[in-house]
N, C-alpha and C. Protein backbone atom coordinates (compact mmCIF):
# COMPACT_ATOMS: atom_id res chain seq x y z
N UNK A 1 34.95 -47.09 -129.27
CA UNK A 1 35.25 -47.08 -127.86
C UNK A 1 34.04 -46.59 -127.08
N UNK A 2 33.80 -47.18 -125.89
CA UNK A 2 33.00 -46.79 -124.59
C UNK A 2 33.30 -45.69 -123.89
N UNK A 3 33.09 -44.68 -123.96
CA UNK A 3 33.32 -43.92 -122.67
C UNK A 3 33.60 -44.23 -121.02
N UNK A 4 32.49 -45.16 -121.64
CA UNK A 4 31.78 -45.61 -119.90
C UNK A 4 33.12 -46.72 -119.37
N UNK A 5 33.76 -47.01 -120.32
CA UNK A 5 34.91 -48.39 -119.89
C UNK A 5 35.99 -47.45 -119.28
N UNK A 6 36.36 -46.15 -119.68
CA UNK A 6 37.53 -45.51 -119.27
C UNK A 6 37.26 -44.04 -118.19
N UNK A 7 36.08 -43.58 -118.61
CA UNK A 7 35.56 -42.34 -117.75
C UNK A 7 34.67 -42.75 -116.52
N UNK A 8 34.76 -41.36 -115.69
CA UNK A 8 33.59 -41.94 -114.40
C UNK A 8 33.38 -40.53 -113.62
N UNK A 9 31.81 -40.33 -113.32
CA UNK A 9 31.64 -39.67 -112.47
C UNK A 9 32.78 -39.04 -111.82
N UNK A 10 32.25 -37.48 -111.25
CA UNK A 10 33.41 -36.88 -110.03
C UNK A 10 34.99 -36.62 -110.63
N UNK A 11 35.46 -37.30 -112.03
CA UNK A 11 36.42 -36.74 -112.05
C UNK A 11 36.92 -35.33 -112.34
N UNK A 12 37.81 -34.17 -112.35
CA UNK A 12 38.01 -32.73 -112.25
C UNK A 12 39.13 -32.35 -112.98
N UNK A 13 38.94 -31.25 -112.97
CA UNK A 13 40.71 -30.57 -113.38
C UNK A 13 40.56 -28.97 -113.22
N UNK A 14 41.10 -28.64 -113.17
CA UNK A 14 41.66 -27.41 -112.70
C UNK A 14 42.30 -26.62 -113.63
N UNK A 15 41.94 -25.30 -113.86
CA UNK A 15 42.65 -23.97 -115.01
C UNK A 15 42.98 -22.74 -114.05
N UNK A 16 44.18 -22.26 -114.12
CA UNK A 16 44.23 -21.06 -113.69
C UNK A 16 44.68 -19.94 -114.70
N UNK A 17 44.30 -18.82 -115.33
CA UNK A 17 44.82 -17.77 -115.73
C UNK A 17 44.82 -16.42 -114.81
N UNK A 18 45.73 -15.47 -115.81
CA UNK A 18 45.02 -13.94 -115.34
C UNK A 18 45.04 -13.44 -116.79
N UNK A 19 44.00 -12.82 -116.09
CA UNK A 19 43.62 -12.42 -117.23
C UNK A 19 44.27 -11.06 -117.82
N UNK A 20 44.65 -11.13 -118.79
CA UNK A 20 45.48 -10.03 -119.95
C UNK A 20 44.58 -9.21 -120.96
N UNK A 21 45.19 -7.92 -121.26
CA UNK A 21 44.06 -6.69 -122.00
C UNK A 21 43.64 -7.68 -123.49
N UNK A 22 44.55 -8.88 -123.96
CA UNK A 22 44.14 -9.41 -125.20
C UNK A 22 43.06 -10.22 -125.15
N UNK A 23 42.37 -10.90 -124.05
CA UNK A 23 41.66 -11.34 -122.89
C UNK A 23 40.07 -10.75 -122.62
N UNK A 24 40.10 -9.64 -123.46
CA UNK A 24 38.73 -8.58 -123.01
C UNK A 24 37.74 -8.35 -123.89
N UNK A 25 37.11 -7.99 -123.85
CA UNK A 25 35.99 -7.72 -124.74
C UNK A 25 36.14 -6.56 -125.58
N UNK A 26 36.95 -5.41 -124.92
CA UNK A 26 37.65 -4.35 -125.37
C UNK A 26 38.31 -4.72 -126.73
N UNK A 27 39.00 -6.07 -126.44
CA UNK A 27 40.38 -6.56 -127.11
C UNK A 27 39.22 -6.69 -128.70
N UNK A 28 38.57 -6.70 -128.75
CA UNK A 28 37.52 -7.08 -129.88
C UNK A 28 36.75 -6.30 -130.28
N UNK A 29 36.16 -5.56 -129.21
CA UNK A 29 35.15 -4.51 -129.57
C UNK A 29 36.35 -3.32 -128.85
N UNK A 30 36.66 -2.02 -129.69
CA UNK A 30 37.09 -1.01 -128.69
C UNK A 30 35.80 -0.49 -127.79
N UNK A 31 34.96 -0.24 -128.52
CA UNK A 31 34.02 0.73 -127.46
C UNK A 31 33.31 0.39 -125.93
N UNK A 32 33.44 -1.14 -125.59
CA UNK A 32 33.32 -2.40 -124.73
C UNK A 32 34.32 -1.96 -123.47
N UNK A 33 33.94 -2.38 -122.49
CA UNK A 33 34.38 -2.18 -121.50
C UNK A 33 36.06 -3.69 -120.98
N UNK A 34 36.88 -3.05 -120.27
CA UNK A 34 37.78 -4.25 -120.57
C UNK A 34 37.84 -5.06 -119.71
N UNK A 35 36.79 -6.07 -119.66
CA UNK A 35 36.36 -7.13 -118.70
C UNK A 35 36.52 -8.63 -119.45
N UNK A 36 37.02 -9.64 -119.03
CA UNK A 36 36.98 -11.07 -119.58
C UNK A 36 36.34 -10.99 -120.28
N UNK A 37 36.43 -11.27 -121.69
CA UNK A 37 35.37 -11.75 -123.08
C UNK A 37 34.25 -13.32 -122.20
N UNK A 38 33.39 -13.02 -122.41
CA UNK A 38 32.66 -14.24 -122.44
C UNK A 38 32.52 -15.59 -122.65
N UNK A 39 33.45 -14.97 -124.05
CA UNK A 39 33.66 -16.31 -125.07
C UNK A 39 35.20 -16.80 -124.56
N UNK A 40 36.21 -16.15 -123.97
CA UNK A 40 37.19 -17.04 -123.68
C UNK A 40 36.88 -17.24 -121.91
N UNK A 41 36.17 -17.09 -121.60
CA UNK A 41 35.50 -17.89 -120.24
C UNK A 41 35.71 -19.02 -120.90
N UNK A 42 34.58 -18.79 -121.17
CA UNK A 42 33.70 -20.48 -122.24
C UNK A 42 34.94 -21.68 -122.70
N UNK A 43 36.10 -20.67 -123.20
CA UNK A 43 36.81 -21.66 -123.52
C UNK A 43 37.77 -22.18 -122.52
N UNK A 44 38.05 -21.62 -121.19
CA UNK A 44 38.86 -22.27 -120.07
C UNK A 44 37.85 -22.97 -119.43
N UNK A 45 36.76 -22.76 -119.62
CA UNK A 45 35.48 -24.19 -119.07
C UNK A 45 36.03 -25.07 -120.18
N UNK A 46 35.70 -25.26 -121.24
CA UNK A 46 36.22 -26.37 -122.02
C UNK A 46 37.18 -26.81 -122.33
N UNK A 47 38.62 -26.14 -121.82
CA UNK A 47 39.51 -26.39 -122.01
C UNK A 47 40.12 -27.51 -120.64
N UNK A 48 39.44 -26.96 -119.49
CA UNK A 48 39.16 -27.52 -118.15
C UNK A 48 38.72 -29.07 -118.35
N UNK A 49 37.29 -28.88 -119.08
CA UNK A 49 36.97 -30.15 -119.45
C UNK A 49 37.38 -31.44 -119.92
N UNK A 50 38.37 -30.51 -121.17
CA UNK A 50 38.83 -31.66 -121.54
C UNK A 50 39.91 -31.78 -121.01
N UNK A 51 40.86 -31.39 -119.85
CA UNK A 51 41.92 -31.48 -119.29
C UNK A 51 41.64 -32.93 -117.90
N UNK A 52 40.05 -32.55 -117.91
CA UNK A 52 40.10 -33.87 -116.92
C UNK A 52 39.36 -35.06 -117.54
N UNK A 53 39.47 -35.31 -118.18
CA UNK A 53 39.31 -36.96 -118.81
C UNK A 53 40.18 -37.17 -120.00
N UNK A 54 41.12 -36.42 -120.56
CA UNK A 54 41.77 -36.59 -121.03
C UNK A 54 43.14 -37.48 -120.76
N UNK A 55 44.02 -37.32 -120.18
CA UNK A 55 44.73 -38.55 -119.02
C UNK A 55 44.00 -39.98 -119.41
N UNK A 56 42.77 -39.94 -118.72
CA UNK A 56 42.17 -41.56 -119.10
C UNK A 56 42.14 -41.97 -120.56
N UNK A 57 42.07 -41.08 -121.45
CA UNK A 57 41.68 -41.79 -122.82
C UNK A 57 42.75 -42.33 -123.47
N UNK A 58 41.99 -43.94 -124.37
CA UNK A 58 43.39 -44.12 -125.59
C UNK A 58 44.07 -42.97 -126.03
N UNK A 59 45.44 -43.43 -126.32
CA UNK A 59 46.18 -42.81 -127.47
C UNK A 59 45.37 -42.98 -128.89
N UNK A 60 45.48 -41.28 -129.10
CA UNK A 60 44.92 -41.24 -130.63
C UNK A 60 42.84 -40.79 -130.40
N UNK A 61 42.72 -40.88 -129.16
CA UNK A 61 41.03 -40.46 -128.99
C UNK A 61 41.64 -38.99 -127.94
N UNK A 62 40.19 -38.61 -128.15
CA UNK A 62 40.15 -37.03 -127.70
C UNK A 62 38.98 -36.41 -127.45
N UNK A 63 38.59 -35.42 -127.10
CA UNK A 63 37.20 -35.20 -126.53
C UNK A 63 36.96 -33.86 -127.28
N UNK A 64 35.93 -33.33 -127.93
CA UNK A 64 35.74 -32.30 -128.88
C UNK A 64 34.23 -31.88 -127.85
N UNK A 65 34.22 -30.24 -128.04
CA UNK A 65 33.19 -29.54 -127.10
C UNK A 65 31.85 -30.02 -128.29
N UNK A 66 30.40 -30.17 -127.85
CA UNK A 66 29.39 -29.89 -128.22
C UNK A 66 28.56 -29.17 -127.72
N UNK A 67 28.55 -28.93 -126.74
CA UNK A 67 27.18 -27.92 -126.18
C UNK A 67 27.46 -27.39 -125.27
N UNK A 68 27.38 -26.05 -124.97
CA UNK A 68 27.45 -24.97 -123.86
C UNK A 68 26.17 -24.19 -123.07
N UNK A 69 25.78 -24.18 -122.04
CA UNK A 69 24.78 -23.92 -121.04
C UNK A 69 25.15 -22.80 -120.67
N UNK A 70 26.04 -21.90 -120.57
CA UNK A 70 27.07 -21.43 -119.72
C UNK A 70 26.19 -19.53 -119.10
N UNK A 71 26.24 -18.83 -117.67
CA UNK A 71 26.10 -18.10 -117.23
C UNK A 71 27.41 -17.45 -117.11
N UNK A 72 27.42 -16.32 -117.43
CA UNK A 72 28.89 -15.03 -117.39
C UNK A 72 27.77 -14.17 -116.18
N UNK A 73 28.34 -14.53 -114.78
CA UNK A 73 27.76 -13.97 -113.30
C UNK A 73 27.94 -12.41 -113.32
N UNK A 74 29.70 -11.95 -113.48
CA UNK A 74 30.04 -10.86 -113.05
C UNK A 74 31.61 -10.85 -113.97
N UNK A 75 31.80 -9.65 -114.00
CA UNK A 75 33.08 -9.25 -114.26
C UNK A 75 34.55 -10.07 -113.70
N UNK A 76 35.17 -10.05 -114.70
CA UNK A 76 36.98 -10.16 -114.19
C UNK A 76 37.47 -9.12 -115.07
N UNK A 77 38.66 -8.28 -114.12
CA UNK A 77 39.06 -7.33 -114.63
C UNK A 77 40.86 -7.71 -115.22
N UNK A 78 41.38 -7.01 -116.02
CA UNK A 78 43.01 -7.32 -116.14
C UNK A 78 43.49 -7.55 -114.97
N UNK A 79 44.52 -8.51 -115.00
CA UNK A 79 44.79 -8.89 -114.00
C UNK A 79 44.44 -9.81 -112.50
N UNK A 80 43.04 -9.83 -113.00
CA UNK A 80 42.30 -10.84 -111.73
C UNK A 80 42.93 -12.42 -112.33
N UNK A 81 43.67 -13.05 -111.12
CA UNK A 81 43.90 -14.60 -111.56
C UNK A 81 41.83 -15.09 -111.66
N UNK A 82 41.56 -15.54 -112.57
CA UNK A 82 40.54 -16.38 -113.16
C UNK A 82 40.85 -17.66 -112.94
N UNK A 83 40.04 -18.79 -111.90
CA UNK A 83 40.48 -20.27 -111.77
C UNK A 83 39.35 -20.92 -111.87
N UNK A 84 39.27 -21.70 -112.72
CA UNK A 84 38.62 -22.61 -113.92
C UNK A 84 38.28 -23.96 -112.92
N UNK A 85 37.28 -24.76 -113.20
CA UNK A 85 36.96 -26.03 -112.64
C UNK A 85 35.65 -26.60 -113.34
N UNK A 86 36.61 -28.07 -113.59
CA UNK A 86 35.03 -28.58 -114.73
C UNK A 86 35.20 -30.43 -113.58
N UNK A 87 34.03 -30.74 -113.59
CA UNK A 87 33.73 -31.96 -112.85
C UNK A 87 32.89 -32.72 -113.83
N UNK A 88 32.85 -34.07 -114.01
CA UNK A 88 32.48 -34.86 -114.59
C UNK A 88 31.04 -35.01 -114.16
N UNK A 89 30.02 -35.20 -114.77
CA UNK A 89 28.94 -34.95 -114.12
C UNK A 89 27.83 -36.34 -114.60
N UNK A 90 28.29 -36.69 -115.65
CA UNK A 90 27.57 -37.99 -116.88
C UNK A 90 28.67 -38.58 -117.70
N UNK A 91 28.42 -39.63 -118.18
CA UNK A 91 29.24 -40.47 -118.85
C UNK A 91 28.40 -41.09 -119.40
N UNK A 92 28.35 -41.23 -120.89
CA UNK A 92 27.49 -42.18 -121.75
C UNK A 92 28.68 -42.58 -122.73
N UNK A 93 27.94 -43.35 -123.46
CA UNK A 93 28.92 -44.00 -124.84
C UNK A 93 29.77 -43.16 -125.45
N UNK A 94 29.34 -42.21 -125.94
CA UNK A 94 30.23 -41.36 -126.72
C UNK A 94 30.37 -39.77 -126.50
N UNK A 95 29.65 -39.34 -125.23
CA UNK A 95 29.64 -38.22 -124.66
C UNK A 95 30.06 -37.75 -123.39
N UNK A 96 30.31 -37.12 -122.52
CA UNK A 96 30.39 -36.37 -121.63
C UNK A 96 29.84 -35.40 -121.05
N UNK A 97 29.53 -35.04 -119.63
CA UNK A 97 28.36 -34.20 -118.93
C UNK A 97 29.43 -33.88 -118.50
N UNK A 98 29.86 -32.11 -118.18
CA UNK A 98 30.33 -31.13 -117.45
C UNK A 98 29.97 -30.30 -116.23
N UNK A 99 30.02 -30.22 -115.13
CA UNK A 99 29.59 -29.25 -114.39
C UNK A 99 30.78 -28.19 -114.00
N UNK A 100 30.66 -26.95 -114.66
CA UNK A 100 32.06 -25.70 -114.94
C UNK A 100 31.70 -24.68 -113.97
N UNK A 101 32.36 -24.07 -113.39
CA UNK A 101 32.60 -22.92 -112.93
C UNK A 101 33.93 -21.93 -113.00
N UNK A 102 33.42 -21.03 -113.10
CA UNK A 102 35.16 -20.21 -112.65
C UNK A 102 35.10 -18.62 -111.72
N UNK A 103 36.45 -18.89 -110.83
CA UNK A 103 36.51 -18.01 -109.95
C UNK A 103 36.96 -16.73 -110.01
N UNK A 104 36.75 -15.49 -109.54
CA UNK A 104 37.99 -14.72 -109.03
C UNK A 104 38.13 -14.94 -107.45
N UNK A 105 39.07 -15.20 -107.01
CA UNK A 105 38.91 -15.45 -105.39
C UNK A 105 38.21 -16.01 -105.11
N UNK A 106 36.80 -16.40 -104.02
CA UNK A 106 35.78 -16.65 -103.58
C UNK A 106 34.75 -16.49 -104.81
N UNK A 107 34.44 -15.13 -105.18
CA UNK A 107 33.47 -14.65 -105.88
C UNK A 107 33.49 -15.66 -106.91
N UNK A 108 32.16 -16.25 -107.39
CA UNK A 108 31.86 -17.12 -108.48
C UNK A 108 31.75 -16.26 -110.12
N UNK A 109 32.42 -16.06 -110.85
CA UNK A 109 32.19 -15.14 -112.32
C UNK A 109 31.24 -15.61 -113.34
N UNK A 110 31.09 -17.18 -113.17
CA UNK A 110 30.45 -17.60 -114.41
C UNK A 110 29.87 -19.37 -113.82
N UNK A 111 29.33 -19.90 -114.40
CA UNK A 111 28.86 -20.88 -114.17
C UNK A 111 28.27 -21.76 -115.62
N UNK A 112 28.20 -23.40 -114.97
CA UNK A 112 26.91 -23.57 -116.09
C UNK A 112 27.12 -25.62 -116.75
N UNK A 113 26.85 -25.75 -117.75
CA UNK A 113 27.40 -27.29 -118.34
C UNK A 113 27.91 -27.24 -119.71
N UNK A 114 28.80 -28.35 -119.69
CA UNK A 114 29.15 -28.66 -120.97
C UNK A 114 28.94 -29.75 -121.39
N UNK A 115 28.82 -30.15 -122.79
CA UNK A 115 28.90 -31.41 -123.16
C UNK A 115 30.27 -31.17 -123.85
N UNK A 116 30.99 -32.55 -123.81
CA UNK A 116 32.51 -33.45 -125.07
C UNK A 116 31.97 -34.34 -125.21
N UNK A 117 32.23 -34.60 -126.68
CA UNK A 117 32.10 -35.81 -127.60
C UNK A 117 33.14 -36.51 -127.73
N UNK A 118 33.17 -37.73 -127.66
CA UNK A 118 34.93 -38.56 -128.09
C UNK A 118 34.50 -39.09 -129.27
N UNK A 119 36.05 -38.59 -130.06
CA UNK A 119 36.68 -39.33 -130.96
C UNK A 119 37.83 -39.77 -131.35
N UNK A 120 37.75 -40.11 -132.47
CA UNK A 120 39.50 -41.16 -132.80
C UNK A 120 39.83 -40.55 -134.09
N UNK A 121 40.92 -39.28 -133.50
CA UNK A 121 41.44 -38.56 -134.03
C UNK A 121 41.59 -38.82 -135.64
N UNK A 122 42.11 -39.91 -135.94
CA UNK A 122 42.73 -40.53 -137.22
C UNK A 122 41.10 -40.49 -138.29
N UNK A 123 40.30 -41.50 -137.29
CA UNK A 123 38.89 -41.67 -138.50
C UNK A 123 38.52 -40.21 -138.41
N UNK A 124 38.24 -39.07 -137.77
CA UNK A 124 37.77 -37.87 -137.81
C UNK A 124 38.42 -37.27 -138.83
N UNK A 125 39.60 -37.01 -138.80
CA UNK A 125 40.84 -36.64 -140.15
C UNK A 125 40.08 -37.32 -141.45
N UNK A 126 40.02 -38.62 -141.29
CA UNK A 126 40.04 -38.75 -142.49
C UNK A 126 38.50 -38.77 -143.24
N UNK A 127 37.77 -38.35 -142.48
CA UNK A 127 36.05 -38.39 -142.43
C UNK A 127 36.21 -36.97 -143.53
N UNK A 128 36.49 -35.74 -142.78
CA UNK A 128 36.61 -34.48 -143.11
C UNK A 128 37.55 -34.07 -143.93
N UNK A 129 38.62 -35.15 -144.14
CA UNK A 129 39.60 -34.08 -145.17
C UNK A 129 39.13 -33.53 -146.09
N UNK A 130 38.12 -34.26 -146.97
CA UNK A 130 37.98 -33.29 -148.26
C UNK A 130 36.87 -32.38 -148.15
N UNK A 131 36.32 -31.94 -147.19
CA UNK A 131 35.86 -30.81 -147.02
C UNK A 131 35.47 -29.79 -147.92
C-alpha cells in the first residue's frame, strides 16, 4: 500500500489527559521530582499520531512509531489536564512526518517530530513470529 493514496498533509488529532502520580518521573525514580515522565509525553505525541491517520487506513494496516525529535519545554504537575496535538506534516510511501506538541493551558510543555511507519498487521505477525 501507498500512503500517499489514503493520507494527506494537515491532517490532526487531538489527546487529552491529566496527569496522575503513576504518570511521573517520581513514579519510576523515587528520588525525582513528581512532574510528567518524559517518556510518557513522548507517548501521547505518538499515540496522537497515530490517532490521526489512523481512521483513513485499510483494515488490517496500522502505523508503528520510528523516530522521535522531541523537546520536554517545562513541567506538568499531578493533576494538570496535558492536551496532546500531532499534525500531519509529510506523507511518503511507507512513512509519515509528525508535527507534536502538548499543552498545559496556553503554556507549551513539550514540542518536536515524529516519524510512523505503515504496515499490514498480518505480514508483520508473521515476519516476526519466530523471533
Amino acid at each position: 500500500m501507498d500512503a500517499r493514496d489514503v493520507l494527506s498533509i494537515g491532517m490532526t488529532a487531538e489527546r487529552q489527559i491529566t496527569v496522575a502520580p503513576e504518570q511521573t518521573v517520581q513514579h519510576f525514580v523515587p528520588y525525582m521530582p513528581a512532574v510528567f515522565a518524559t517518556p510518557l509525553m513522548i507517548l501521547e505525541m505518538e499515540m496522537a499520531s497515530g490517532e490521526a491517520v489512523h481512521p483513513a487506513l485499510p483494515q488490517g494496516w496500522v502505523t508503528v512509531g520510528t523516530g522521535v525529535d522531541i523537546r520536554h519545554l517545562t513541567p506538568a504537575l499531578v493533576g494538570h489536564a496535558v492536551r496532546t496535538i500531532s499534525k500531519v506534516t509529510a506523507v511518503e510511501q511507507r512513512t509519515v512526518s509528525f508535527e507534536v506538541a502538548c499543552w498545559v493551558g496556553t503554556r507549551k510543555i513539550g514540542d518536536g517530530k515524529h516519524i510512523r511507519g505503515l504496515i499490514d498487521v498480518e505480514a508483520f505477525t508473521k515476519r516476526f513470529k519466530d523471533w
